[in-house]
Protein backbone atom coordinates (compact mmCIF):
# COMPACT_ATOMS: atom_id res chain seq x y z
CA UNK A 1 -187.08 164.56 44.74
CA UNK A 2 -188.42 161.08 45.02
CA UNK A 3 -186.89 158.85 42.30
CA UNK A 4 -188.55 156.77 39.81
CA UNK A 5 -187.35 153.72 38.83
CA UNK A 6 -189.31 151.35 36.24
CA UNK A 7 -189.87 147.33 36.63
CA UNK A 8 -189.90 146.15 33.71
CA UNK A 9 -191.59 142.54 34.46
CA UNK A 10 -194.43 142.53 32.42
CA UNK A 11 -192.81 143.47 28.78
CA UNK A 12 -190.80 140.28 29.80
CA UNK A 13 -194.43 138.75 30.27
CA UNK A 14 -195.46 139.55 27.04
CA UNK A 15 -192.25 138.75 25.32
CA UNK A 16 -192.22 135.24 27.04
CA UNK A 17 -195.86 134.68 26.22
CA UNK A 18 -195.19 134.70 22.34
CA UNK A 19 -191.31 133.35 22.40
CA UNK A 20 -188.77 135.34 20.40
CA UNK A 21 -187.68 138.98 21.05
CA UNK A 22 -190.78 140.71 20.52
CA UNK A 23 -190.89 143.29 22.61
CA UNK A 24 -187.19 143.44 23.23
CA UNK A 25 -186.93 143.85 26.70
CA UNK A 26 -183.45 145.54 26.82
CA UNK A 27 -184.65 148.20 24.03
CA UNK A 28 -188.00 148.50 26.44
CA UNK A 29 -185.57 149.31 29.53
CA UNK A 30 -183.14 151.74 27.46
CA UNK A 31 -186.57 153.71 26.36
CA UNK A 32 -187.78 154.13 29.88
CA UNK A 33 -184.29 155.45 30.96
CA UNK A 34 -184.36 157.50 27.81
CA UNK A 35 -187.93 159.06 28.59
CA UNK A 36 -186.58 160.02 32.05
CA UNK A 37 -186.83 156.89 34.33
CA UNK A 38 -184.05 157.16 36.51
CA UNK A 39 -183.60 153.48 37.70
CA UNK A 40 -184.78 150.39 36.02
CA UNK A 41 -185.58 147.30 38.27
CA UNK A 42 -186.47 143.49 37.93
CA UNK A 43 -187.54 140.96 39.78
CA UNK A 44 -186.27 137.45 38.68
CA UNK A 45 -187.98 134.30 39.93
CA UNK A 46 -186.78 130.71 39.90
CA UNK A 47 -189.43 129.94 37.17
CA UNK A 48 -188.11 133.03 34.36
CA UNK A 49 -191.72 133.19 33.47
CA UNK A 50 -191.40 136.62 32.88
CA UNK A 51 -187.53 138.30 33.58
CA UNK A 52 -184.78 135.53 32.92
CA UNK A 53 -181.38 135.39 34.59
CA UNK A 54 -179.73 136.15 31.28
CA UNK A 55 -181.90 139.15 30.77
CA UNK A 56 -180.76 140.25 33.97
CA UNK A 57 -176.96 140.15 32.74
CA UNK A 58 -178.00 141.61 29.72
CA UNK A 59 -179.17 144.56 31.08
CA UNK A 60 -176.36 145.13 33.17
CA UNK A 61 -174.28 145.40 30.09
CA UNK A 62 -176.56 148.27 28.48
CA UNK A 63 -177.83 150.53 31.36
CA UNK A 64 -176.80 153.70 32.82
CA UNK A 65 -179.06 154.54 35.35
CA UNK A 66 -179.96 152.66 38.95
CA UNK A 67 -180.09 149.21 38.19
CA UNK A 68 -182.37 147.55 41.08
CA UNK A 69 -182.63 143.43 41.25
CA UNK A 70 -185.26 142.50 43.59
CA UNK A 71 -186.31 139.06 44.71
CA UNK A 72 -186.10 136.06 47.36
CA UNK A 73 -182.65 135.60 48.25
CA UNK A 74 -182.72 131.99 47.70
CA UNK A 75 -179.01 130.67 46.38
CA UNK A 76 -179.56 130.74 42.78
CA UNK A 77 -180.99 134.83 43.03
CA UNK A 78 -177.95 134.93 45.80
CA UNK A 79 -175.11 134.38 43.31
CA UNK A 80 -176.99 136.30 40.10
CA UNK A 81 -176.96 139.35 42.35
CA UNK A 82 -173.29 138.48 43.22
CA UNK A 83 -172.21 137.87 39.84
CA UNK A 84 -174.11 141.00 38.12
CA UNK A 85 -173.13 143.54 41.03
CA UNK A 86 -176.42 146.03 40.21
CA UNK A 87 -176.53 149.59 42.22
CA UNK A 88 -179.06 147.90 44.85
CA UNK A 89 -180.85 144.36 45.53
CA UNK A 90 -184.25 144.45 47.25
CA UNK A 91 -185.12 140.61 49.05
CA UNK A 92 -188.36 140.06 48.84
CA UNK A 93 -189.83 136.67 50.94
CA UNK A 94 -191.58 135.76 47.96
CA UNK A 95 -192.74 132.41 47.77
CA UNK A 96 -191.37 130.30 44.52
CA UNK A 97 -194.90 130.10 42.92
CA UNK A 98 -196.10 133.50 44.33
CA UNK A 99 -198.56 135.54 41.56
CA UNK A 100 -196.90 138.79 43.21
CA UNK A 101 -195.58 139.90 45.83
CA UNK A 102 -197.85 140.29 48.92
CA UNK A 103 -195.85 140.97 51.98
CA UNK A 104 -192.69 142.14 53.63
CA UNK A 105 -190.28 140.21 55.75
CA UNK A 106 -190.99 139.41 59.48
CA UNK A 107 -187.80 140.37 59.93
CA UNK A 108 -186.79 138.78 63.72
CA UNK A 109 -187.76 135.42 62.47
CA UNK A 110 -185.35 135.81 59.77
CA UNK A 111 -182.64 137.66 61.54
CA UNK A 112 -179.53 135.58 61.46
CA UNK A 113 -180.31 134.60 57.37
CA UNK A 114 -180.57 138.72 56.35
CA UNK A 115 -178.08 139.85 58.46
CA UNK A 116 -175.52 137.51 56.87
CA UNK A 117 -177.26 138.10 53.60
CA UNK A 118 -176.90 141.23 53.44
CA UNK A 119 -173.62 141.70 54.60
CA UNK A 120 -172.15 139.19 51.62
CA UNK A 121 -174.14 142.32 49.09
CA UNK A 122 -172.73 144.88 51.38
CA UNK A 123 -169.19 143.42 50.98
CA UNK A 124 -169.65 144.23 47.26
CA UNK A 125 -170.41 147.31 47.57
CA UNK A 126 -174.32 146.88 46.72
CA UNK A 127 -176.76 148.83 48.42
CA UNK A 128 -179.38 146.56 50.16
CA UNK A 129 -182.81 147.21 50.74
CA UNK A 130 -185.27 145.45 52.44
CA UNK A 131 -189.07 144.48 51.88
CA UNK A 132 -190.95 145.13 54.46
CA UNK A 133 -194.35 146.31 56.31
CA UNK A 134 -195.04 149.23 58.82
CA UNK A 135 -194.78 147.47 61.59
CA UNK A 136 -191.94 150.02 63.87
CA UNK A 137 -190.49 147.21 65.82
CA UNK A 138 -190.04 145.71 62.10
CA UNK A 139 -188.11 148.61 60.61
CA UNK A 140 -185.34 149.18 63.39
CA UNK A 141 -184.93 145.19 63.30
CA UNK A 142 -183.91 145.57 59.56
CA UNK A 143 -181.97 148.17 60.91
CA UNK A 144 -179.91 145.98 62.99
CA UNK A 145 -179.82 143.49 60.46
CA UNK A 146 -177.78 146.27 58.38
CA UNK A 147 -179.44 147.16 55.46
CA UNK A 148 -179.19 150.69 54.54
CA UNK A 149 -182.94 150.83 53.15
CA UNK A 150 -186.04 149.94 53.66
CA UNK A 151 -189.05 149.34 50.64
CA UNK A 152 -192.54 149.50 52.11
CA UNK A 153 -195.11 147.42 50.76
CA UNK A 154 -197.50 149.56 49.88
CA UNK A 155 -200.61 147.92 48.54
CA UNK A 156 -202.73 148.09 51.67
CA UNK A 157 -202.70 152.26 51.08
CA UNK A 158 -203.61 151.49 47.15
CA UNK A 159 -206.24 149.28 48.36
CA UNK A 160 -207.30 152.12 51.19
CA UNK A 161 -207.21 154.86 48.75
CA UNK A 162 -209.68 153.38 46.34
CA UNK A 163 -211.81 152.52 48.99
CA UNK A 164 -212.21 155.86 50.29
CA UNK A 165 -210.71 155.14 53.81
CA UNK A 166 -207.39 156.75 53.48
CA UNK A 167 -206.14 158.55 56.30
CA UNK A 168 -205.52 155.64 59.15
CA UNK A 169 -203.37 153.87 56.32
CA UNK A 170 -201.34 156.46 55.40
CA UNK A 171 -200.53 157.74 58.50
CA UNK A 172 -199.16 154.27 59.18
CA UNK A 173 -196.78 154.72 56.79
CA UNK A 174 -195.54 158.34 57.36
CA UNK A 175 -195.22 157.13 60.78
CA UNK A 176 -193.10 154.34 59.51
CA UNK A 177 -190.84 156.25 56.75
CA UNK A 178 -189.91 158.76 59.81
CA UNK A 179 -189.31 155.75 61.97
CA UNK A 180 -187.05 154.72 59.23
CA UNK A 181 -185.22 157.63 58.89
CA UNK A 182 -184.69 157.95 62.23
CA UNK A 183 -183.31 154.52 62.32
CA UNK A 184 -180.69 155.29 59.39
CA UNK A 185 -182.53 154.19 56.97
CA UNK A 186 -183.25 155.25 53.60
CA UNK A 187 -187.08 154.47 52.29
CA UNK A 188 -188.35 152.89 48.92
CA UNK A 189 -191.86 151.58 48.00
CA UNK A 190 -194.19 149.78 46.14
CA UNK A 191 -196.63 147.53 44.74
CA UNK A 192 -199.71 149.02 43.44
CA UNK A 193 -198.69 152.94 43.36
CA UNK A 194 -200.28 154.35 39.73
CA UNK A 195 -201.04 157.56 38.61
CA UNK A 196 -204.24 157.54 40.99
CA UNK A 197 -202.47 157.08 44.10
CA UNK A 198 -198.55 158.39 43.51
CA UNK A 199 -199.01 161.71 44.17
CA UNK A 200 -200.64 161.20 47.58
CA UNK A 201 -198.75 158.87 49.00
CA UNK A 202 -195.27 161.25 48.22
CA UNK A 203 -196.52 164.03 50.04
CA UNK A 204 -197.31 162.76 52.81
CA UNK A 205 -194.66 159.69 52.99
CA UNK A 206 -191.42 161.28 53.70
CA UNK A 207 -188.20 161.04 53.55
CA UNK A 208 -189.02 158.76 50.21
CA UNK A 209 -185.58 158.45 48.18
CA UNK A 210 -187.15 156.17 45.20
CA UNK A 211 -190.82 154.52 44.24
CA UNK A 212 -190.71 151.05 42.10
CA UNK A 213 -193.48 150.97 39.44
CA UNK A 214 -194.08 148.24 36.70
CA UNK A 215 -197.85 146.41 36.52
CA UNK A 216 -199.38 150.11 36.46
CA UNK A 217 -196.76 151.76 34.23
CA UNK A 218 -196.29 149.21 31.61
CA UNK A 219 -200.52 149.06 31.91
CA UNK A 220 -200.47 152.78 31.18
CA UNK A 221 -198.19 153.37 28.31
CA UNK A 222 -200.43 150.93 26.40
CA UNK A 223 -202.41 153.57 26.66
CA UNK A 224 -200.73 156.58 26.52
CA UNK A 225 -197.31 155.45 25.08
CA UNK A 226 -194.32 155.12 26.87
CA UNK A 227 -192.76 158.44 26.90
CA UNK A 228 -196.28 160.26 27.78
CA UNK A 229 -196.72 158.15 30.62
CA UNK A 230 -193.20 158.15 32.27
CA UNK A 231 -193.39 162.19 31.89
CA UNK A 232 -196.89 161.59 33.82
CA UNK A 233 -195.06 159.55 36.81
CA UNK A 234 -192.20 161.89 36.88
CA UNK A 235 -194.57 164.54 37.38
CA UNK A 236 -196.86 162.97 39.63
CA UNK A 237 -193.84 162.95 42.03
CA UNK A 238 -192.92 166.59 42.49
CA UNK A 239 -194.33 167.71 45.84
């Protein structure tokens, strides 16, 4: 079964926004794990104007499920991950000033840099994962670069599915999680997947080992509460 694991971002953008501790962001990540979440992930930027490097050591003190740092491996993210040691780091080309992230790695212009990237997590023993497109060429590149997974970007099927043009986009990507597969890889993804879309895109995107969910989720459970709507995504992935 595909795995879910929660970023939890945007409580850090709503803590930030006021100052203090309010919501308590390692409380926040010990609630989703509690309510069934079985990986937590955040995505640190140069800035901290939402997850801060200390949170980020914090909350490897406290958790017990998949921890999951993703980001640009710039130096400063380079020796957090290296210091912290989390179950798996995701690079993400993400500009400094970027709103979100809004594409994968073009990964034979960036060869040399991942491949020698990764290997330094790999030495560690943390599992690396790669952003990237659908682009086939793309995937067995990261491949060779040596990462053992892949996370597809996946908010060109969001935006597809709520446009009612579906099916060319997702084929792209069922071609491309087979193509990963068959390349070694293990396949993660998102950006954008909600309670709309999820189900969809898991049965027909396979092998899929883990989905990352945050804007929608934490959107959600201000809804629905927190425990309501993680049951809801847990469900949303059984095929």
């Amino acid at each position: 079964m595909t795995k879910l694991s929660v970023n939890i971002n945007k409580v850090a953008t709503i803590r930030n926004a006021r100052g203090g501790n309010i919501p308590n962001v390692l409380q926040v990540a010990l609630n989703c794990e509690r309510f069934g979440a079985q990986g937590i992930t955040v995505h640190p930027r140069p800035d901290e104007r939402h997850i801060r490097y200390a949170d980020v050591r914090a909350l490897k003190q406290v958790l017990s499920t998949e921890f999951n740092i993703e980001g640009n491996p710039i130096p400063s993210f380079v020796d957090l991950v290296l210091e912290v040691v989390p179950a798996q780091v995701t690079l993400v080309p993400d500009a400094p000033d970027a709103l979100t992230s809004d594409a994968g790695w073009e990964v034979d212009q960036h060869f040399d840099f991942l491949r020698d990237t990764i290997r330094r997590f790999e030495a560690e023993g943390i599992r690396t994962s790669i952003f990237v497109g659908t682009d086939l060429d793309n995937i067995a590149r990261a491949a060779d670069a040596g990462c053992r997974r892949v996370e597809l970007y996946t908010e060109p099927y969001a935006t597809a599915f709520l446009e009612g043009e579906v099916e060319p986009v997702i084929e792209r990507f069922a071609r491309a999680a087979e193509h990963a597969a068959a390349c070694g890889l293990e396949v993660n993804a998102g950006h954008d997947l909600n309670l709309d879309n999820l189900n969809y895109f898991v049965r027909r995107v396979q092998p899929l080992a883990e989905v990352s969910i945050g804007h929608a989720l934490i959107s959600d459970a201000l809804y629905l509460g927190l425990e309501e709507t993680i049951r809801r995504y847990r469900h949303e992935l059984i095929l």
